[in-house]
Protein backbone atom coordinates (compact mmCIF):
# COMPACT_ATOMS: atom_id res chain seq x y z
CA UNK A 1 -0.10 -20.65 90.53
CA UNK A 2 -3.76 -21.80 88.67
CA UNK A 3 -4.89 -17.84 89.97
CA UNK A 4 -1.81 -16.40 88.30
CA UNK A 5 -2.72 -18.01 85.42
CA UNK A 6 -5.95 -17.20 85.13
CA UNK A 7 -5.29 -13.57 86.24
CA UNK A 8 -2.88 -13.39 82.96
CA UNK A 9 -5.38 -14.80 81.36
CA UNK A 10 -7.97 -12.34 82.13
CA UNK A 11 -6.03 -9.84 81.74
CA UNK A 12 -5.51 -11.08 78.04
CA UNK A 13 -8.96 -10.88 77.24
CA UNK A 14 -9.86 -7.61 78.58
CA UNK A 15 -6.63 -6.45 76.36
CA UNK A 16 -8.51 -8.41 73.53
CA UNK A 17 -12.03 -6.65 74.23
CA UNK A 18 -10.42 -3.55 74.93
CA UNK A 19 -8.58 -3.13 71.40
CA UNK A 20 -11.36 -4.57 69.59
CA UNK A 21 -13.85 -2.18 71.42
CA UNK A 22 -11.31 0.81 70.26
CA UNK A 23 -11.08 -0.84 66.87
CA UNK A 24 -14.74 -0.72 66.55
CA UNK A 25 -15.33 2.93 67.68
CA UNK A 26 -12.37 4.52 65.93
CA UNK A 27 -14.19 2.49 62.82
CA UNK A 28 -17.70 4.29 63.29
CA UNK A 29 -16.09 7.65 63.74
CA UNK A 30 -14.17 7.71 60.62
CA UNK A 31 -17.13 5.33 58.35
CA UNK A 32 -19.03 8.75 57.62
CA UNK A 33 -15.70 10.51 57.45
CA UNK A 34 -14.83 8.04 54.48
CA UNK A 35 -18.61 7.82 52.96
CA UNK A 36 -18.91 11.30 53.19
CA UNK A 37 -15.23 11.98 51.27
CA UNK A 38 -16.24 9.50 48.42
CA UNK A 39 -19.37 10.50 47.96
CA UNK A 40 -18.41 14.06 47.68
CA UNK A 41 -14.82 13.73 45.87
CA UNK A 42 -14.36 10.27 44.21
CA UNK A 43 -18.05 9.97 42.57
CA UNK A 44 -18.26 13.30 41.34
CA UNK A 45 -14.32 12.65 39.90
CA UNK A 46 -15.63 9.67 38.25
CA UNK A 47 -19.18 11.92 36.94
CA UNK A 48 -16.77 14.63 35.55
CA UNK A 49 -14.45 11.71 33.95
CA UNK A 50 -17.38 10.12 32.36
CA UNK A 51 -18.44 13.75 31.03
CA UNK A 52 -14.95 14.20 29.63
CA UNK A 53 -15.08 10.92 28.00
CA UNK A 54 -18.33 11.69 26.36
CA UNK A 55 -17.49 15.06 25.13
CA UNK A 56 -14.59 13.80 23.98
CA UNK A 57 -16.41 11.49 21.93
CA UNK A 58 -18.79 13.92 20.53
CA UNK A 59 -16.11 15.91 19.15
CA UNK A 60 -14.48 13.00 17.80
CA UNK A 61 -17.32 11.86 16.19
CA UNK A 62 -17.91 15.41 14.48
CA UNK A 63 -13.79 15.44 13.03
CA UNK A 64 -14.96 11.79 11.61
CA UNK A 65 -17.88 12.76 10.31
CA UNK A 66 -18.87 16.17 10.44
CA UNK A 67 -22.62 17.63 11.38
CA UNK A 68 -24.18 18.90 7.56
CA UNK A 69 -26.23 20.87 9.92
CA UNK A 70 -23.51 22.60 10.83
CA UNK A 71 -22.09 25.24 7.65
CA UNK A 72 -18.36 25.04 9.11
CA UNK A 73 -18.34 21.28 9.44
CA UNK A 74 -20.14 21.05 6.20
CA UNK A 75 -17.54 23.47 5.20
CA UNK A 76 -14.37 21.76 6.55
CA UNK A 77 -15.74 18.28 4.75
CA UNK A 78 -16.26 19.41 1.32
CA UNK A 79 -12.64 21.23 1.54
CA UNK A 80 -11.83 17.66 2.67
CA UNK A 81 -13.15 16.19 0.18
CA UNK A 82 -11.93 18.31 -2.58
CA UNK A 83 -8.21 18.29 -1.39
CA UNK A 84 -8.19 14.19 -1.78
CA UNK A 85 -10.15 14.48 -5.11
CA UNK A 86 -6.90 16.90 -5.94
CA UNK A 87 -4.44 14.30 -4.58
CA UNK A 88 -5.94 11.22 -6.35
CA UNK A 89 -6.50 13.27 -9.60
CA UNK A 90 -2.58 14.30 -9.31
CA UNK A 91 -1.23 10.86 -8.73
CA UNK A 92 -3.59 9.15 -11.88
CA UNK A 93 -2.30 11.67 -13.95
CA UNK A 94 1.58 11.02 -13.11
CA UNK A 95 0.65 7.03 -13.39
CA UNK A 96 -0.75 7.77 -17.05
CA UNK A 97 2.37 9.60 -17.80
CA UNK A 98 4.88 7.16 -16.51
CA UNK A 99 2.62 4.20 -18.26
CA UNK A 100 3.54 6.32 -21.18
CA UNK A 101 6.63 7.12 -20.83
CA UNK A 102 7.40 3.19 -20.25
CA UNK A 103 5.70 2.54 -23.46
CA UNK A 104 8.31 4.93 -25.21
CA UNK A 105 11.29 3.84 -23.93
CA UNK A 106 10.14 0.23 -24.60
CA UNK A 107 9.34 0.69 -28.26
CA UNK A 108 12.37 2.87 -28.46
CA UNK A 109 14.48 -0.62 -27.43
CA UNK A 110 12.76 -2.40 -29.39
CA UNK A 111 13.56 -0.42 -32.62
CA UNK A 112 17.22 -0.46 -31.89
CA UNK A 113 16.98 -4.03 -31.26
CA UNK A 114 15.12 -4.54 -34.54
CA UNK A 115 17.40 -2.05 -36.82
CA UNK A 116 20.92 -2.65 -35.42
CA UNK A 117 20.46 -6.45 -34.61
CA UNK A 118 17.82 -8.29 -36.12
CA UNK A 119 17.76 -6.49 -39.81
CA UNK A 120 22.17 -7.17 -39.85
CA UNK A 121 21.73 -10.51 -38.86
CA UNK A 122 19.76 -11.26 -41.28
CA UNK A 123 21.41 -9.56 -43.85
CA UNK A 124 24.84 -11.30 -43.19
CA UNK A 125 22.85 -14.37 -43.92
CA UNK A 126 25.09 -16.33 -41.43
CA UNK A 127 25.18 -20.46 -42.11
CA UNK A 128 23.65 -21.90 -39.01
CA UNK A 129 22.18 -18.88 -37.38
CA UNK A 130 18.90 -18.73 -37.25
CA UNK A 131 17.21 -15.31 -36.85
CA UNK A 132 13.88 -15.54 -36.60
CA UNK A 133 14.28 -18.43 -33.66
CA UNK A 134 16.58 -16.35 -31.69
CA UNK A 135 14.21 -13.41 -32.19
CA UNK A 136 10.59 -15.06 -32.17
CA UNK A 137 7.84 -12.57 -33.08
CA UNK A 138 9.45 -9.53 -31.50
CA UNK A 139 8.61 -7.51 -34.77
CA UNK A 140 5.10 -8.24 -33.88
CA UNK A 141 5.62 -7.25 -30.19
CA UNK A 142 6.43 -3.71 -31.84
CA UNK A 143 3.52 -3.28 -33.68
CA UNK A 144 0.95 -4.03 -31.14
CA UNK A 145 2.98 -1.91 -28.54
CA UNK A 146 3.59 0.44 -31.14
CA UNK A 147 -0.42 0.38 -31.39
CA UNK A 148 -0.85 0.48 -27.85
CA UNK A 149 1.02 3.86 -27.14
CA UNK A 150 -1.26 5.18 -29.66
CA UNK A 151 -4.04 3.92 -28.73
CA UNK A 152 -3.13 5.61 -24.95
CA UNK A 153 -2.12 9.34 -26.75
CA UNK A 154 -5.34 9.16 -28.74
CA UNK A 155 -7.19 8.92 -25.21
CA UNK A 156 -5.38 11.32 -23.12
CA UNK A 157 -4.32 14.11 -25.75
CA UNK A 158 -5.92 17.28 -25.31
CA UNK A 159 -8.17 15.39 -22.92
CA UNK A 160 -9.15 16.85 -19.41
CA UNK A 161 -7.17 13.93 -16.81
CA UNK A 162 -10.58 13.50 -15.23
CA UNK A 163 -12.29 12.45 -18.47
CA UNK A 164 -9.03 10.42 -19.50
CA UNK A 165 -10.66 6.71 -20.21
CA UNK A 166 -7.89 4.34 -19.77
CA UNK A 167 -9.21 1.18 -19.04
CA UNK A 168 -11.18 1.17 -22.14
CA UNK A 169 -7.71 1.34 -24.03
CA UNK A 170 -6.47 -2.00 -22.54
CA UNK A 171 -9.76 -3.81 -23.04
CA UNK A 172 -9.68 -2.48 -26.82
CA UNK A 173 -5.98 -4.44 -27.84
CA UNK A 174 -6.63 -7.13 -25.09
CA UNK A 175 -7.20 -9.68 -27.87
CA UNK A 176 -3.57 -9.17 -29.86
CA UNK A 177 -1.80 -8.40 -26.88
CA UNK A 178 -2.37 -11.90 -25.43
CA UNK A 179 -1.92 -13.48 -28.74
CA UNK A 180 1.33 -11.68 -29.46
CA UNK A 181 2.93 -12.13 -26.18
CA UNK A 182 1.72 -15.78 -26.19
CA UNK A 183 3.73 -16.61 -28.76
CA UNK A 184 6.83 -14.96 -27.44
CA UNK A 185 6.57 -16.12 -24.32
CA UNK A 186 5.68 -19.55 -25.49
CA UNK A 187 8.98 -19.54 -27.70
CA UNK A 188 11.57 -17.61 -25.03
CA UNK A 189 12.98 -20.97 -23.50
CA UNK A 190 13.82 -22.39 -26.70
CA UNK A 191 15.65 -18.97 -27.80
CA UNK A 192 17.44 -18.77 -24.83
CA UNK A 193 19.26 -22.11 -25.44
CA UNK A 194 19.61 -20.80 -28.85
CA UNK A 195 21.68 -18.15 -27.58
CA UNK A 196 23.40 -20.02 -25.06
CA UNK A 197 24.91 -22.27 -27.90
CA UNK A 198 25.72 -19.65 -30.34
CA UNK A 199 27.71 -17.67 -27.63
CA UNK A 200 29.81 -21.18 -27.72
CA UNK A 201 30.75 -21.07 -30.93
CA UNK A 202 33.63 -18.35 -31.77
CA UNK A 203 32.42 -17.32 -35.05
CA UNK A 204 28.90 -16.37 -33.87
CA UNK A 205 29.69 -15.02 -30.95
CA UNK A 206 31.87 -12.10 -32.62
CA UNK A 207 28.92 -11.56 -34.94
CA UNK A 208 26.77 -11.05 -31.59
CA UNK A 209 28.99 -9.21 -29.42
CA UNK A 210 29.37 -6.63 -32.96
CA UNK A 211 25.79 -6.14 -32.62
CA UNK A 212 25.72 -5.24 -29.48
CA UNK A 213 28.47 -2.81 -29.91
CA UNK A 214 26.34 -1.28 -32.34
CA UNK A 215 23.83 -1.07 -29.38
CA UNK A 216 26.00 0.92 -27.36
């Protein structure tokens, strides 16, 4: 019983020896099989990747920032350069024109608020109405906006757009703009609760809601 034991045994480890003996050969035979195949395919696959990648690069590099040694990439930047020079000179000039344009309409509201409100109102000479508090300085705000879209045709008419100066304009009425629209803006709180209690009482109110329907 001990022999048949160690006869299974045995047998065991020859099966052992015998696999890892085939294990082992059928390793060396395909080892220069496998070397051979990445030398030859995977490393030159990763060469010609890295070459890609490079060149790739290069001609990035070139569309970024083209070669002046080159006269079609010097070329190709200068049209470049001229076609956003085009596109920032167009959109300046349409924000100068709707600046303007803003200007107008504002003044434009600001006379009808002046002639068909304001100059009424005070003509009525209503008891217990007080204009100029209701109003503040707007007759003021006009002027210096009046002076301001001047100030901006004076610079831009007949006036190539690229040679159009507008930041001078602002810096030149700085000074009364800030003191105009400090006052107004100083007194607008206490207007608006002027208005909110004149819209109480009936009499007042009609002559409001008349001006505005001269507005209209």
């Amino acid at each position: 019983k001990c022999a048949g034991k160690e006869g299974v045994g045995g047998r065991r480890k020859n099966l052992a020896l015998l696999r890892k003996k085939l294990y082992m050969g059928e390793r060396r035979r395909t080892e220069p099989v496998v070397e051979s195949t990445t030398t030859a395919g995977d490393h030159s696959t990763l060469r010609r990747s890295q070459s890609d990648r490079t060149e790739y690069s290069q001609k990035l590099q070139e569309k970024m920032a083209p070669q002046t040694g080159s006269s079609t990439s010097a070329t190709v930047l200068e049209e470049d350069k001229e076609e956003v020079s085009r596109r920032m000179m167009a959109k300046r000039v349409k924000i100068i024109s709707e600046l303007m344009q803003t200007e107008k309409d504002y003044i434009n509201d600001l006379d009808l608020c002046i002639k068909e409100v304001i100059q009424p109102l005070r003509k009525k000479q209503i008891a217990c109405f007080d204009v100029d508090g209701l109003f503040s300085n707007i007759e003021l705000v006009h002027q210096v906006s009046a002076k301001l879209l001047s100030l901006l045709e004076e610079a831009t008419t007949d006036v190539e757009p690229s040679m159009q100066i507008i930041g001078e304009v602002f810096l030149q009425i700085k000074g009364p703009l800030e003191d105009t629209y400090k006052i107004y803006c100083y007194r607008h709180d206490d207007a608006h609760t002027m208005l909110e209690s004149y819209e109480k009482d009936e009499e007042l109110k009609q002559h409001l809601r008349h001006c505005v329907q001269s507005l209209k």
